[in-house]
C-alpha atoms as a PDB file:
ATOM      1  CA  UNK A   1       0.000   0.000   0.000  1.00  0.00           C
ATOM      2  CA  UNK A   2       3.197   2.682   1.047  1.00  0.00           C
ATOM      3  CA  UNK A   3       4.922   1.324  -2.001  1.00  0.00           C
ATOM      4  CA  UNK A   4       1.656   1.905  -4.314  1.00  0.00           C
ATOM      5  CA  UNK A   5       0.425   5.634  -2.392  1.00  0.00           C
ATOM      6  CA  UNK A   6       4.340   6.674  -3.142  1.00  0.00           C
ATOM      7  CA  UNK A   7       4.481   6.092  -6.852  1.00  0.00           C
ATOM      8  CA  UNK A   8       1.103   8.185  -7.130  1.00  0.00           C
ATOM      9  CA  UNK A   9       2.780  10.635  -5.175  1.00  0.00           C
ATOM     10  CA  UNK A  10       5.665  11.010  -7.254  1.00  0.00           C
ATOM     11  CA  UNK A  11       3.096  11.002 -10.541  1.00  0.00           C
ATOM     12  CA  UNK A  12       1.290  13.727  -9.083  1.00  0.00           C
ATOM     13  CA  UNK A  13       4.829  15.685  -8.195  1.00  0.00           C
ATOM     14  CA  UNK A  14       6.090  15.420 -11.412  1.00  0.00           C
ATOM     15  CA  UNK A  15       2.221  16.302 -13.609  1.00  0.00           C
ATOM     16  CA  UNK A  16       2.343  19.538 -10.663  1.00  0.00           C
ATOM     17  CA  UNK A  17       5.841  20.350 -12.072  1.00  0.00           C
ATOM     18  CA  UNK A  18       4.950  19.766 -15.904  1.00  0.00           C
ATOM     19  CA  UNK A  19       2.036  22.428 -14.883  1.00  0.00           C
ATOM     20  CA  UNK A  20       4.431  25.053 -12.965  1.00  0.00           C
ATOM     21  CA  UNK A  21       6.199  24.810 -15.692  1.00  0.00           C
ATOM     22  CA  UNK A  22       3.234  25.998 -18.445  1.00  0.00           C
ATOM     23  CA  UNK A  23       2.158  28.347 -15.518  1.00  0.00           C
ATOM     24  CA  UNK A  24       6.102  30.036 -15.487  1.00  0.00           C
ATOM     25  CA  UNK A  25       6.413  30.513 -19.401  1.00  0.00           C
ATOM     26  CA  UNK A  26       3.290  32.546 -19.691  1.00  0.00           C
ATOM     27  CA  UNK A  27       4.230  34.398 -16.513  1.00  0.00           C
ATOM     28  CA  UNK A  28       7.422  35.370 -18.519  1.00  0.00           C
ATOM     29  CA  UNK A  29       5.338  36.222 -21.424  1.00  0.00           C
ATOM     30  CA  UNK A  30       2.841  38.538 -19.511  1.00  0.00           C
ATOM     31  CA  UNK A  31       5.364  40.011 -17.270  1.00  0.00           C
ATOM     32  CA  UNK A  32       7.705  41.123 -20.323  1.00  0.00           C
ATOM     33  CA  UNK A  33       5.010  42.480 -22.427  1.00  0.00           C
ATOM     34  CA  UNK A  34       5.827  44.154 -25.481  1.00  0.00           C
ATOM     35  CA  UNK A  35       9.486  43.153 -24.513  1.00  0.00           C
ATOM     36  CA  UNK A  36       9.133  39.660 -25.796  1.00  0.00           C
ATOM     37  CA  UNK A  37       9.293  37.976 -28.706  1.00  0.00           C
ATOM     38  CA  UNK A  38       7.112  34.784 -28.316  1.00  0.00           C
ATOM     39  CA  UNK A  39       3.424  36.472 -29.100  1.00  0.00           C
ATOM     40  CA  UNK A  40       2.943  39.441 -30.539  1.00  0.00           C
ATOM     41  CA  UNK A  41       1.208  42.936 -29.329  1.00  0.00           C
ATOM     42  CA  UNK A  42       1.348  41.703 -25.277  1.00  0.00           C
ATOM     43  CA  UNK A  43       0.704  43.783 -22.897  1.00  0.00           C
ATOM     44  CA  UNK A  44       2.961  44.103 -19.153  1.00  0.00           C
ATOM     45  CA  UNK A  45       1.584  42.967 -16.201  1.00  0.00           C
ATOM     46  CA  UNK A  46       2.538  43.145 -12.663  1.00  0.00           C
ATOM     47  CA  UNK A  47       2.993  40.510 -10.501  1.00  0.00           C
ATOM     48  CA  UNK A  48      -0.191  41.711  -8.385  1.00  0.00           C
ATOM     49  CA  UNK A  49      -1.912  41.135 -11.302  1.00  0.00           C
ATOM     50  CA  UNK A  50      -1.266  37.864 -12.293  1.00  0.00           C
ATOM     51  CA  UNK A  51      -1.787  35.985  -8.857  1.00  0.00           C
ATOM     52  CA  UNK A  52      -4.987  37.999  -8.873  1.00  0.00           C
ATOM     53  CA  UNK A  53      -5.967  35.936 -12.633  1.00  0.00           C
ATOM     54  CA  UNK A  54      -5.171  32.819 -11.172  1.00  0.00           C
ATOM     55  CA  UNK A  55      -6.751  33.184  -7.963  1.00  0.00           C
ATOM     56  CA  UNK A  56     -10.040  33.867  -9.630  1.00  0.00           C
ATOM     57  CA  UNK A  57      -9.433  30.951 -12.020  1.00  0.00           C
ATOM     58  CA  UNK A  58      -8.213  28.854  -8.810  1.00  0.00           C
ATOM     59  CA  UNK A  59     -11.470  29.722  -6.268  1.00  0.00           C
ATOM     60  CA  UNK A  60     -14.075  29.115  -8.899  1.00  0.00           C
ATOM     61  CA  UNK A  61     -12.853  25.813  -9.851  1.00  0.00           C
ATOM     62  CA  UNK A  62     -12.017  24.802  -6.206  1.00  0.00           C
ATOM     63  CA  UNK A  63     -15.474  26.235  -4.700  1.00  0.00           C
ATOM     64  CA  UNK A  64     -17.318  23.919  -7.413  1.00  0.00           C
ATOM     65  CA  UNK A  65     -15.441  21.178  -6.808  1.00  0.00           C
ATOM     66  CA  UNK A  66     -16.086  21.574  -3.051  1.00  0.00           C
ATOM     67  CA  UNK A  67     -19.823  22.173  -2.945  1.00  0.00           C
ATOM     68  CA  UNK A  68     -19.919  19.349  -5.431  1.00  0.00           C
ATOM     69  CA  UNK A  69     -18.304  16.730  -3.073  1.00  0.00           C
ATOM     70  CA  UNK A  70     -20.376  18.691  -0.338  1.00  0.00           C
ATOM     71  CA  UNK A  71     -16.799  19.388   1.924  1.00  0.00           C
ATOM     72  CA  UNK A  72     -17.164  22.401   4.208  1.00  0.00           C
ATOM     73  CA  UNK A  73     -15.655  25.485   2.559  1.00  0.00           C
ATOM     74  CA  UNK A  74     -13.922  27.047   5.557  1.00  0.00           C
ATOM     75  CA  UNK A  75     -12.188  23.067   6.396  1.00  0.00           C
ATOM     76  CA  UNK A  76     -11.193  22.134  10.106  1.00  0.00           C
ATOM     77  CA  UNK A  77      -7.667  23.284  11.178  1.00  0.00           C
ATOM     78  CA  UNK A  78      -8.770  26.639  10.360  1.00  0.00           C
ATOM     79  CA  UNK A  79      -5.325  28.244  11.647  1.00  0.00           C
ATOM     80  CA  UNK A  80      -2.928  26.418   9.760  1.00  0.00           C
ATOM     81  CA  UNK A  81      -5.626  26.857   6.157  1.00  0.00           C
ATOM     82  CA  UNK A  82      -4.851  30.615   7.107  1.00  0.00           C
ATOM     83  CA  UNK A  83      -1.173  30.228   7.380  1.00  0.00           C
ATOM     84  CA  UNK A  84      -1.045  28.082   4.396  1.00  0.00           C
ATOM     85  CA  UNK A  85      -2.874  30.802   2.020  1.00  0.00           C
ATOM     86  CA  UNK A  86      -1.229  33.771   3.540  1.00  0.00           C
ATOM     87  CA  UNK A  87       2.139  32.261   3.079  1.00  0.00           C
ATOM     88  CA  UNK A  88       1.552  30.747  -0.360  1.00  0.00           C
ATOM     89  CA  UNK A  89      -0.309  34.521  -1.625  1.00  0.00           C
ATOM     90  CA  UNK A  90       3.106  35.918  -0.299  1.00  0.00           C
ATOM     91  CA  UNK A  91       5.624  33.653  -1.954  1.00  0.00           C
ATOM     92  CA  UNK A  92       3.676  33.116  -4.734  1.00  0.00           C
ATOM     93  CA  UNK A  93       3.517  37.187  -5.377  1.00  0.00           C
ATOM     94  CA  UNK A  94       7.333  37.326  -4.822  1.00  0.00           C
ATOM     95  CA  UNK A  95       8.016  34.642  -7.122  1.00  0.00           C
ATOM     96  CA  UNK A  96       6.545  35.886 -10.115  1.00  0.00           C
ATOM     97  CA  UNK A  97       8.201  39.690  -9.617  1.00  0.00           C
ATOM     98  CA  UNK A  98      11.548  37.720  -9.437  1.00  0.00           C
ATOM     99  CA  UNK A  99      10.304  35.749 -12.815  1.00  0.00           C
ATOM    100  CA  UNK A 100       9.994  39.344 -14.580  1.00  0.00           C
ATOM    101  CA  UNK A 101      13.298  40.712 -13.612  1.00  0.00           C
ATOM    102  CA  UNK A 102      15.619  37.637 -13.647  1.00  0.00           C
ATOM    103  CA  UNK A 103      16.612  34.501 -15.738  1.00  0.00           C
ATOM    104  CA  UNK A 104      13.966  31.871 -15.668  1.00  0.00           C
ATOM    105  CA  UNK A 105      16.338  29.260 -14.362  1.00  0.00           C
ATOM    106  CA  UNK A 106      18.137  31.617 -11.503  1.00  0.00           C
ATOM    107  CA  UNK A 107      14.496  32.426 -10.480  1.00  0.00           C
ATOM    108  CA  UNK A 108      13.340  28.951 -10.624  1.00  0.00           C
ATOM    109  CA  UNK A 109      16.181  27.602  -8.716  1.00  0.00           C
ATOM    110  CA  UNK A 110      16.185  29.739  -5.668  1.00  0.00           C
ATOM    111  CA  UNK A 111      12.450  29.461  -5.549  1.00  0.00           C
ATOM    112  CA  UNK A 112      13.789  25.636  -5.014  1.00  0.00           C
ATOM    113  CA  UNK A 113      15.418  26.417  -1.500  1.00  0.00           C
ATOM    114  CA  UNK A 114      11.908  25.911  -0.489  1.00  0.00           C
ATOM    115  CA  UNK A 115      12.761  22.692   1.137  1.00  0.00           C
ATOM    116  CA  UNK A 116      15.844  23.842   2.683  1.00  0.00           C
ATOM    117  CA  UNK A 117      13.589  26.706   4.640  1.00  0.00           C
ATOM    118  CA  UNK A 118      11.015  23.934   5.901  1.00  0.00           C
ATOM    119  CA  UNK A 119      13.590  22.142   7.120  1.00  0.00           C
ATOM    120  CA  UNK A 120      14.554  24.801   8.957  1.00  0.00           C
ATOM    121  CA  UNK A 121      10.646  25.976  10.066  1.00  0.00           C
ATOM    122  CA  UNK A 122      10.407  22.640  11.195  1.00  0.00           C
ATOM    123  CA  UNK A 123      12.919  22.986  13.549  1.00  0.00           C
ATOM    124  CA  UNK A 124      11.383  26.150  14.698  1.00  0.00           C
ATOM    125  CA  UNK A 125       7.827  25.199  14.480  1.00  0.00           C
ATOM    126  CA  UNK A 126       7.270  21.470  14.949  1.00  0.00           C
ATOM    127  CA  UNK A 127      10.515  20.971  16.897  1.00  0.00           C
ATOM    128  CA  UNK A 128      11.937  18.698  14.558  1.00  0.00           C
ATOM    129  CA  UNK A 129      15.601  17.523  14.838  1.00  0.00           C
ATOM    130  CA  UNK A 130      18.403  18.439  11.964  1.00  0.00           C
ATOM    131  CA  UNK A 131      21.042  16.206  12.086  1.00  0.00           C
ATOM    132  CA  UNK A 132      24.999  18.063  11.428  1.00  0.00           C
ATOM    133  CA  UNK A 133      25.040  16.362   7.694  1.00  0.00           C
ATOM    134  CA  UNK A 134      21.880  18.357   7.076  1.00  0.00           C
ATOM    135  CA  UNK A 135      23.569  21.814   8.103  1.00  0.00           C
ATOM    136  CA  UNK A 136      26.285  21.434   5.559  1.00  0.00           C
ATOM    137  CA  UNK A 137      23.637  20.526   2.922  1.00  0.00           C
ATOM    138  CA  UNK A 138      22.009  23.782   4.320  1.00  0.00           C
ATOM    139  CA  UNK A 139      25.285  25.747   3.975  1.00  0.00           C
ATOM    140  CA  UNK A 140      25.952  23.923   0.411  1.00  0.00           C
ATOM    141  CA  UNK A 141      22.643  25.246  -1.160  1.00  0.00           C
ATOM    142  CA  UNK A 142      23.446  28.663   0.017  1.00  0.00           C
ATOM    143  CA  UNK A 143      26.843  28.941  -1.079  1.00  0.00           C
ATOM    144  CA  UNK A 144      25.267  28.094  -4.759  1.00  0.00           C
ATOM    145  CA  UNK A 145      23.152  30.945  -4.153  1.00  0.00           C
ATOM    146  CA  UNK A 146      26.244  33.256  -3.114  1.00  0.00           C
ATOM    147  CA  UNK A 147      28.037  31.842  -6.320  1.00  0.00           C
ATOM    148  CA  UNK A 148      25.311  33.430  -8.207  1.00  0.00           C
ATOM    149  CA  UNK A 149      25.011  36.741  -6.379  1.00  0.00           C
ATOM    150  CA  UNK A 150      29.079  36.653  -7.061  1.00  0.00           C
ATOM    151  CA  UNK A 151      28.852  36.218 -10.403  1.00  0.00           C
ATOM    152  CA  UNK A 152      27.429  40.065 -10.558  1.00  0.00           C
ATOM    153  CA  UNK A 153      31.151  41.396  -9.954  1.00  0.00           C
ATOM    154  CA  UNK A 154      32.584  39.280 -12.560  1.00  0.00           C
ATOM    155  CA  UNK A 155      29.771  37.844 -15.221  1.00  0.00           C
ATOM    156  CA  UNK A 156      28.561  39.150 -18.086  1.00  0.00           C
ATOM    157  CA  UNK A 157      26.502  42.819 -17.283  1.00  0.00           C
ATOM    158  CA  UNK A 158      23.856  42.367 -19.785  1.00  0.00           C
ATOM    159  CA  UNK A 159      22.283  39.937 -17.777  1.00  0.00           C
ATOM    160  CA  UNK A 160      20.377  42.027 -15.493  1.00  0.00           C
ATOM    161  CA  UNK A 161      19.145  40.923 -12.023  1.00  0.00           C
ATOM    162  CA  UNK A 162      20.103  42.567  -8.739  1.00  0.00           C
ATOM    163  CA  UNK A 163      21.209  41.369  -5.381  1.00  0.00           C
ATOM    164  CA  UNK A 164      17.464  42.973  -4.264  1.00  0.00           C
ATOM    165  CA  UNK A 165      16.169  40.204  -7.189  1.00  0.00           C
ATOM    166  CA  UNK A 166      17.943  37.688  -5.171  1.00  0.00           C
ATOM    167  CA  UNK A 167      16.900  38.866  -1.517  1.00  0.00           C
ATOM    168  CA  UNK A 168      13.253  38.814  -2.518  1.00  0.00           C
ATOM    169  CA  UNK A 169      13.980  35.553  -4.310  1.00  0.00           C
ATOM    170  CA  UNK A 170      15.260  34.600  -1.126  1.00  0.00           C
ATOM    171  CA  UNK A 171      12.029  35.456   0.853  1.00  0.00           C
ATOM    172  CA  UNK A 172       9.727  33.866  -1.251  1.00  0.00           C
ATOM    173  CA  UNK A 173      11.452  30.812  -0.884  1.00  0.00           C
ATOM    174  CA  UNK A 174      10.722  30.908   2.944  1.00  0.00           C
ATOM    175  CA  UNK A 175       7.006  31.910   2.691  1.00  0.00           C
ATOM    176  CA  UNK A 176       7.324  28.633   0.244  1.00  0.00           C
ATOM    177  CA  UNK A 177       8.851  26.661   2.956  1.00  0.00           C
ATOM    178  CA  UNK A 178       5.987  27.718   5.492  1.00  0.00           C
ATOM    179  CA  UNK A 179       3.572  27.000   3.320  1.00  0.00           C
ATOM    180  CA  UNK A 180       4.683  23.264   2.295  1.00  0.00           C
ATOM    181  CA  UNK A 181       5.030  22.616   5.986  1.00  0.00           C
ATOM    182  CA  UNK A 182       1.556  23.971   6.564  1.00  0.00           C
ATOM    183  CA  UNK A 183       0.506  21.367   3.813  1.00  0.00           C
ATOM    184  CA  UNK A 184       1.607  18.792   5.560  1.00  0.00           C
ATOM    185  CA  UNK A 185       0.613  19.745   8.988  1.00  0.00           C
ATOM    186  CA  UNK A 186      -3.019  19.640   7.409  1.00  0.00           C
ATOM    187  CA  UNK A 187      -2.820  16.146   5.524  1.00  0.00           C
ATOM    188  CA  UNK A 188      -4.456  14.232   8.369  1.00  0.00           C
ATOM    189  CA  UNK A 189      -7.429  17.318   9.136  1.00  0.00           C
ATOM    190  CA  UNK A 190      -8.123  18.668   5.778  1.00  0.00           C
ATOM    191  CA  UNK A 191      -9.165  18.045   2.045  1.00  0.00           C
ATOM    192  CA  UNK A 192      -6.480  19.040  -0.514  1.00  0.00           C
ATOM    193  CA  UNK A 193      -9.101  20.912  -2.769  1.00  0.00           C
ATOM    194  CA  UNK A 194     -10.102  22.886   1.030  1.00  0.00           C
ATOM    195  CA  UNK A 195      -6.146  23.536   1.065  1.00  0.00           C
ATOM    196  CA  UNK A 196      -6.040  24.950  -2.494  1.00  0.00           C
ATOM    197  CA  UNK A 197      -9.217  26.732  -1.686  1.00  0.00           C
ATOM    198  CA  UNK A 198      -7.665  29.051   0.735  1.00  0.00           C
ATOM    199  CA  UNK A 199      -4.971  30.649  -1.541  1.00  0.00           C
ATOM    200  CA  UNK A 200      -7.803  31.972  -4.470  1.00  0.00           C
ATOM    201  CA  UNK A 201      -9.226  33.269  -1.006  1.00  0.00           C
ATOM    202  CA  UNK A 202      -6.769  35.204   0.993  1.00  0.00           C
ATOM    203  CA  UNK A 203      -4.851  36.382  -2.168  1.00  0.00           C
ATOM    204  CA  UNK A 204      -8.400  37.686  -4.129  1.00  0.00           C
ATOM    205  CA  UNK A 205      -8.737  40.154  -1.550  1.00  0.00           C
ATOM    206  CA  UNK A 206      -4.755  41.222  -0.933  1.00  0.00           C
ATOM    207  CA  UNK A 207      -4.193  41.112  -5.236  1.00  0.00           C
ATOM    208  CA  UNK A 208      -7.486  43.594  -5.770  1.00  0.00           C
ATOM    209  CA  UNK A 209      -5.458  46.005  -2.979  1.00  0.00           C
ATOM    210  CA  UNK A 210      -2.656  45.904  -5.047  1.00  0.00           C
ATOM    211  CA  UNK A 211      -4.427  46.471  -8.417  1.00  0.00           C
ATOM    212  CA  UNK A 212      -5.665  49.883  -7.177  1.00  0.00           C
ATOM    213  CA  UNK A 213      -2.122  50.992  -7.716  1.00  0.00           C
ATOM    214  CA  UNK A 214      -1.297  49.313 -10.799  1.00  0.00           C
ATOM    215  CA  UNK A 215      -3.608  47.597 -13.301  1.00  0.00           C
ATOM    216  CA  UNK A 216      -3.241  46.087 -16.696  1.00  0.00           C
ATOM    217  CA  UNK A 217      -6.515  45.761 -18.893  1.00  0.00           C
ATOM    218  CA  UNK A 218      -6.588  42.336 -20.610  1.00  0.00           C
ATOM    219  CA  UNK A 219      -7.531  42.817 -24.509  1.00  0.00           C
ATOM    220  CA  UNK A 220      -8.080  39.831 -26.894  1.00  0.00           C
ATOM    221  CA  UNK A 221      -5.808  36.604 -26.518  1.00  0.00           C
ATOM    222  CA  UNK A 222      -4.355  37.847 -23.186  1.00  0.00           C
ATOM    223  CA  UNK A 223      -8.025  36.644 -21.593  1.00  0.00           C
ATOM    224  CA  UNK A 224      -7.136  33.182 -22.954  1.00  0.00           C
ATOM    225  CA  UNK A 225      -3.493  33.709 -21.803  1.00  0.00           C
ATOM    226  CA  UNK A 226      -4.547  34.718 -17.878  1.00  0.00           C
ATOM    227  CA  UNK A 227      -7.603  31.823 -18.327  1.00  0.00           C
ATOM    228  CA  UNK A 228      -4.790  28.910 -19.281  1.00  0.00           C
ATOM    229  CA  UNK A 229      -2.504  30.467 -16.116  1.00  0.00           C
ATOM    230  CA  UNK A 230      -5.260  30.194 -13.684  1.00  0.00           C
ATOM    231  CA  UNK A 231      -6.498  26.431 -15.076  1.00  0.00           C
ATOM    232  CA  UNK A 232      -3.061  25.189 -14.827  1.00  0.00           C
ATOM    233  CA  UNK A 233      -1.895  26.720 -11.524  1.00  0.00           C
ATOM    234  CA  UNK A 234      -5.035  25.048 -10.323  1.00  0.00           C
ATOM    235  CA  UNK A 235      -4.391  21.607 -11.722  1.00  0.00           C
ATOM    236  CA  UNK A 236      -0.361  22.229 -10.271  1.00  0.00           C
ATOM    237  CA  UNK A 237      -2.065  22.772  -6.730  1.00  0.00           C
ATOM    238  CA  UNK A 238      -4.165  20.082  -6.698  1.00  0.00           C
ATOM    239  CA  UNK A 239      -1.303  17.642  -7.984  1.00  0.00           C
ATOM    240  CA  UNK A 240       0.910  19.093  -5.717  1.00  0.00           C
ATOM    241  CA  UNK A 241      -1.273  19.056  -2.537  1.00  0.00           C
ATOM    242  CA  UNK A 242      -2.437  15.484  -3.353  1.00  0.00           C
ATOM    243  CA  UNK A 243       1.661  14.451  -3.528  1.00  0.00           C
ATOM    244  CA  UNK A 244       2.264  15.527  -0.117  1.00  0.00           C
ATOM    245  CA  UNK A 245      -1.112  13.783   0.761  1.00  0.00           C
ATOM    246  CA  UNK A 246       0.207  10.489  -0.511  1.00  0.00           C
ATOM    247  CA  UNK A 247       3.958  10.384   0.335  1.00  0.00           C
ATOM    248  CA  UNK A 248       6.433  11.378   2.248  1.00  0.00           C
ATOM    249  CA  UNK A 249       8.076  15.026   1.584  1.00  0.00           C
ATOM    250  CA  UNK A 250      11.778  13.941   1.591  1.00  0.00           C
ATOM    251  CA  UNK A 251      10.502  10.389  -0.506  1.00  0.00           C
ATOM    252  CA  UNK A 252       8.833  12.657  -3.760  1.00  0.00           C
ATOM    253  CA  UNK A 253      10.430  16.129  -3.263  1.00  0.00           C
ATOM    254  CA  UNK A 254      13.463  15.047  -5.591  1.00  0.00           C
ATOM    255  CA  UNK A 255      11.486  14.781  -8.684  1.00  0.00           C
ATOM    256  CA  UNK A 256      10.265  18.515  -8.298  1.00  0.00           C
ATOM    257  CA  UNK A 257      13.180  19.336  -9.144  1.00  0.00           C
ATOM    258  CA  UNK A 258      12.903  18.567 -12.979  1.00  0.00           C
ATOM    259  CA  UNK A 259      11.194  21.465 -13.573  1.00  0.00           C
ATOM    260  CA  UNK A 260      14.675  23.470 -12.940  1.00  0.00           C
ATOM    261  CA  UNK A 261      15.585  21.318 -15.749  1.00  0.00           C
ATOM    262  CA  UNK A 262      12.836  22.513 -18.153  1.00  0.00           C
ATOM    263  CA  UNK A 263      13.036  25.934 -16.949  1.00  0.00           C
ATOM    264  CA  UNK A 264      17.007  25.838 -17.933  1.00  0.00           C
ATOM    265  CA  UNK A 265      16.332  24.711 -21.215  1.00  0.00           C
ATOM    266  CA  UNK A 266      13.209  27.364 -22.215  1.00  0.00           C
ATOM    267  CA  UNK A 267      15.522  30.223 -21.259  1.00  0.00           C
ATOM    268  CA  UNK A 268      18.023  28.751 -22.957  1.00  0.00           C
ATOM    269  CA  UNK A 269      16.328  28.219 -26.439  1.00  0.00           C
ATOM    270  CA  UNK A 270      13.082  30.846 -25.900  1.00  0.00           C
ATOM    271  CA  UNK A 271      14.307  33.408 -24.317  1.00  0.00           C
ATOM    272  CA  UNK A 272      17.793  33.203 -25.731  1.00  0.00           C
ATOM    273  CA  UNK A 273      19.003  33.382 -21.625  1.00  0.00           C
ATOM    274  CA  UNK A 274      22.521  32.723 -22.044  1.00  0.00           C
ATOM    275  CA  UNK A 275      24.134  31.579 -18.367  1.00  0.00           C
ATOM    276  CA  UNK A 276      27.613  32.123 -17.219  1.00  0.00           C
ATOM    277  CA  UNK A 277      29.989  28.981 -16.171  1.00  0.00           C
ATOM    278  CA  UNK A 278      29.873  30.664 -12.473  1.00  0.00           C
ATOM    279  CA  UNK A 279      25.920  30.632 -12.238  1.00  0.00           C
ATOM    280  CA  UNK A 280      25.483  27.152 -13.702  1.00  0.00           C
ATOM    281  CA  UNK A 281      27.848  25.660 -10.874  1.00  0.00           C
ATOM    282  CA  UNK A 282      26.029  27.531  -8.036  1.00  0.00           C
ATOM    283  CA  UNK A 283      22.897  26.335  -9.839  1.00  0.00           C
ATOM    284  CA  UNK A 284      24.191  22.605  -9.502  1.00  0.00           C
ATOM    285  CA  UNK A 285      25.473  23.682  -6.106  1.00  0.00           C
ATOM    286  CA  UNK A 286      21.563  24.529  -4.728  1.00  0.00           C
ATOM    287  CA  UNK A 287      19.891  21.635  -6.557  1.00  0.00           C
ATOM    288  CA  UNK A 288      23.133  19.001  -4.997  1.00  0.00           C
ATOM    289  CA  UNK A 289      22.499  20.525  -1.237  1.00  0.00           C
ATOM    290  CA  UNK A 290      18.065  20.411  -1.584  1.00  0.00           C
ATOM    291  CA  UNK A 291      18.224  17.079  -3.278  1.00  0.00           C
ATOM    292  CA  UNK A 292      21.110  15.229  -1.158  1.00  0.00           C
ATOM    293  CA  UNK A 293      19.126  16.581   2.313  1.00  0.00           C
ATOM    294  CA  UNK A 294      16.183  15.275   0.626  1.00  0.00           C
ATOM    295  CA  UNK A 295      17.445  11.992   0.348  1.00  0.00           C
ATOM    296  CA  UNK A 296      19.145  11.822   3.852  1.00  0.00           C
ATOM    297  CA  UNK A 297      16.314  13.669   5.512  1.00  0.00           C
ATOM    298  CA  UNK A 298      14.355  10.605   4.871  1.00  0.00           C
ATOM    299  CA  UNK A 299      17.081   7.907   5.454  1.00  0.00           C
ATOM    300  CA  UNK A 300      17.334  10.106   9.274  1.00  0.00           C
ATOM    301  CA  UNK A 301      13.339   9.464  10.076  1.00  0.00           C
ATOM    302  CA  UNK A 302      13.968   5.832   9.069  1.00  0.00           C
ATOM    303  CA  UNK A 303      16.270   5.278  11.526  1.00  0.00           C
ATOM    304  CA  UNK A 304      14.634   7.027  14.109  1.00  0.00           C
ATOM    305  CA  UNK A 305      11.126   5.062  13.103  1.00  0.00           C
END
């Protein structure tokens, strides 16, 4: 039963990351506007305004869903359901302004530290133990991401992204990390269609704050454009939530990280991002330390089974 639960875990992890990765390119699209050269006469749109798109996409389809299998809307461990959609609105918002103003795959991979920061909020917040060989996967992941940041003194200057781009990378990797180990906190009180219902509804409300400020009218295709960003972010949620329903984090986690993969080779061959030798090490640097905890992490809570 474990051994059958797992492999539909790992299915559902690696259909969520075929759907992030959909999801990303047309962020890239929107967010670059008329500075792209993928489909023609696009308009710019903030961040705000995309999570906004997909949260209306995202609450429609859950609410149905819900009142369809007749699940209460608001769920049971109403705390941690709040937790989980303020910290996935956050990181999620973050995410996509570091998508607009940085490399796919530089984006993409420090969005992947999520792991490293649960690790570390589970220390904090369910008292968890780190072993020492976790630390130095810690510390290896983040010397990747100071391999990066280094490569502004010395790499090549037309690829713009700041050490700002980076910080708020940084950030939305922990609100990423919180909300994962809200996820799993919830597996044994809540639906995962309840848990995807409470992003569309604490971000609907935050996102429409935001828009007041700065607001992008959709005209023709870009309604189909924002529609297919809001179906598949839903479908990535669901798959997603349901993967951390069925197995165990450290056990499916690893094949996430494929999508750093696709998102390498789109900005390669789109979007005509060209890498330096320096990044592409501390990119193999953050995926070696996430992965390699990953795999320990769960050889650790064997042992202590």
């Amino acid at each position: 039963m474990y051994f059958c639960d797992l492999q539909k875990g790992i299915i559902y992890i690696i259909l969520s990351g075929l759907c992030f990765v959909i999801v990303n390119f047309f962020v890239k699209i929107l967010g670059a506007g008329e500075h792209q050269n993928i489909i023609d006469n696009i308009q710019h749109y903030p961040a705000h305004e995309l999570v906004l798109a997909r949260s209306i996409v995202s609450f429609v389809m859950s609410l149905a869903i819900i009142k369809y299998r007749k699940i209460p809307v608001f769920g049971i461990n109403k705390k941690w359901l709040f937790i989980r959609g303020l910290a996935g609105t956050i990181a999620l918002t973050l995410f996509f302004y570091t998508f607009q103003h940085m490399p796919m795959a530089i984006a993409t991979i420090i969005q992947y530290l999520a792991p490293i920061f649960t690790v570390i909020l589970a220390l904090i917040i369910l008292k968890e133990k780190v072993k020492t060989i976790q630390w130095l996967f810690i510390l290896l992941s983040f010397s990747g991401v100071g391999l990066i940041a280094f490569d502004k003194f010395i790499g090549d200057p037309s690829v713009h992204f700041s050490f700002f781009h980076i910080g708020i990378g940084m950030i939305s990797a922990v609100f990423s990390g919180l909300a994962y180990t809200s996820v799993i906190k919830l597996k044994h009180t809540d639906a995962p269609i309840t848990i995807v219902l409470y992003f569309p509804m604490i971000a609907i409300p935050l996102m429409t704050v935001f828009c007041f400020w700065s607001f992008t009218f959709p005209q023709g295709i870009e309604w189909v454009l924002l529609l297919v960003l809001g179906i598949f972010t839903q479908f990535a949620q669901i798959f997603l939530t349901k993967a951390l329903h069925l197995g165990s984090a450290a056990s499916i986690t690893p094949f996430q990280y494929l999508g750093a993969i696709y998102m390498f080779l789109i900005g390669y061959f789109v979007f005509d991002e060209k890498l330096s030798f320096l990044v592409n090490i501390g990119i193999v640097l953050v995926l070696s330390g996430v992965l390699l905890n990953a795999v320990f992490g769960k050889k650790i809570r064997k042992n202590t089974v």
